[in-house]
Protein backbone atom coordinates (compact mmCIF):
# COMPACT_ATOMS: atom_id res chain seq x y z
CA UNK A 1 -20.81 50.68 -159.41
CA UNK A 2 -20.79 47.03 -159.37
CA UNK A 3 -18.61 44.64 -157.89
CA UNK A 4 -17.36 41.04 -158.23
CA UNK A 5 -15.43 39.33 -155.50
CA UNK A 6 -13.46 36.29 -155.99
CA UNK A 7 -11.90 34.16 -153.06
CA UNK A 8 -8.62 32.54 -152.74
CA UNK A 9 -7.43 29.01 -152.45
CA UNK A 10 -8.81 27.02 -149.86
CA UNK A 11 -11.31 28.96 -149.28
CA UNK A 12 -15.07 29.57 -150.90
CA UNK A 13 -17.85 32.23 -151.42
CA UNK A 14 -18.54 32.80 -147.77
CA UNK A 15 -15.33 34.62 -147.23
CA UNK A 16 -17.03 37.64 -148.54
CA UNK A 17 -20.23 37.40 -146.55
CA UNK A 18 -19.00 39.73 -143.54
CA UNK A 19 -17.92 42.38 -146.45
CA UNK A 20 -21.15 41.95 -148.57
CA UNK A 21 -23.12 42.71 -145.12
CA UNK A 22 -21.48 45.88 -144.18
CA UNK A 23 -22.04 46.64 -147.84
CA UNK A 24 -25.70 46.01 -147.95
CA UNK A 25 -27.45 47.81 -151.20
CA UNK A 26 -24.46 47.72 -153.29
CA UNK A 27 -25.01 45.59 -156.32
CA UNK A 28 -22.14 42.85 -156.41
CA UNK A 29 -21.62 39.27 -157.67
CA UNK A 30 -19.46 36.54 -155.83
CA UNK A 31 -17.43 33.96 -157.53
CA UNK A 32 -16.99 30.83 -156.30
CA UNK A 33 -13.86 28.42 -157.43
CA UNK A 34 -14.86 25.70 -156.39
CA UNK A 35 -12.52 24.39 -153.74
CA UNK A 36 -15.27 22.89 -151.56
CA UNK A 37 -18.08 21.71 -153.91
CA UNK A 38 -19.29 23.07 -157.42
CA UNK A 39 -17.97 26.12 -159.10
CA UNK A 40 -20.14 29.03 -159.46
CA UNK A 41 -19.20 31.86 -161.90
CA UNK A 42 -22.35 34.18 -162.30
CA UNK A 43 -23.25 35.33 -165.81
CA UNK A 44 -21.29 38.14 -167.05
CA UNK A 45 -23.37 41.68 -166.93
CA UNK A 46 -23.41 44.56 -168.82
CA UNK A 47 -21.53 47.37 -167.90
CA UNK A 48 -18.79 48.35 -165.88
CA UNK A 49 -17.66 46.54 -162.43
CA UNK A 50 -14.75 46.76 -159.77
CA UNK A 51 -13.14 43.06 -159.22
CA UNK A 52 -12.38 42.56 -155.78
CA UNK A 53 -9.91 39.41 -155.36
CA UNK A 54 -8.06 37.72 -152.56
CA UNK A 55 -5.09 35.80 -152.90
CA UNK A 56 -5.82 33.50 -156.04
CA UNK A 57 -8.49 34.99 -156.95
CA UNK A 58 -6.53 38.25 -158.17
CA UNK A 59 -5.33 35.27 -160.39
CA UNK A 60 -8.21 34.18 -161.86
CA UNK A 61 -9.53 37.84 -162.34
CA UNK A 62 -5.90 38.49 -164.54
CA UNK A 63 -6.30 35.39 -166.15
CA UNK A 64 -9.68 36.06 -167.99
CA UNK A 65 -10.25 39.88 -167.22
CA UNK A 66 -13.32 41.93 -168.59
CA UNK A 67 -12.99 44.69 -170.95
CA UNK A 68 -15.85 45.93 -168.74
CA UNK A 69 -13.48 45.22 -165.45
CA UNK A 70 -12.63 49.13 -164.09
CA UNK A 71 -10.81 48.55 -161.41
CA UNK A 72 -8.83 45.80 -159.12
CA UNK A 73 -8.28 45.67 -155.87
């Protein structure tokens, strides 16, 4: 299963980096808002994925969420 992590405010991509190391080999995507230099939102893939937000970014998952989005935490 695939995930996509999206940070809060005030904070960017690397808050994840601790979390995508002790998940090493799972395939997952990170969202970045944009808070601290340019937004990066990777390209939408096919199939089903697990959104993994914090703070905000449960937010912007909601606001905009894929049909292909199984799960939320």
């Amino acid at each position: 299963m695939r995930l996509r992590f999206v940070h809060g405010w005030g904070f960017d991509a690397s808050l994840w980096d601790d979390v995508r190391a002790a998940l090493d080999g799972v395939s997952a995507s990170i969202v970045d808002l944009g808070y601290f230099g340019d937004p990066v939102e990777p390209a939408q893939e096919s199939g089903p994925f697990i959104a993994i937000g914090h703070s905000l970014g449960v937010l912007h998952l909601l606001a905009d969420i894929s049909p292909a989005c199984t799960g939320l935490v």
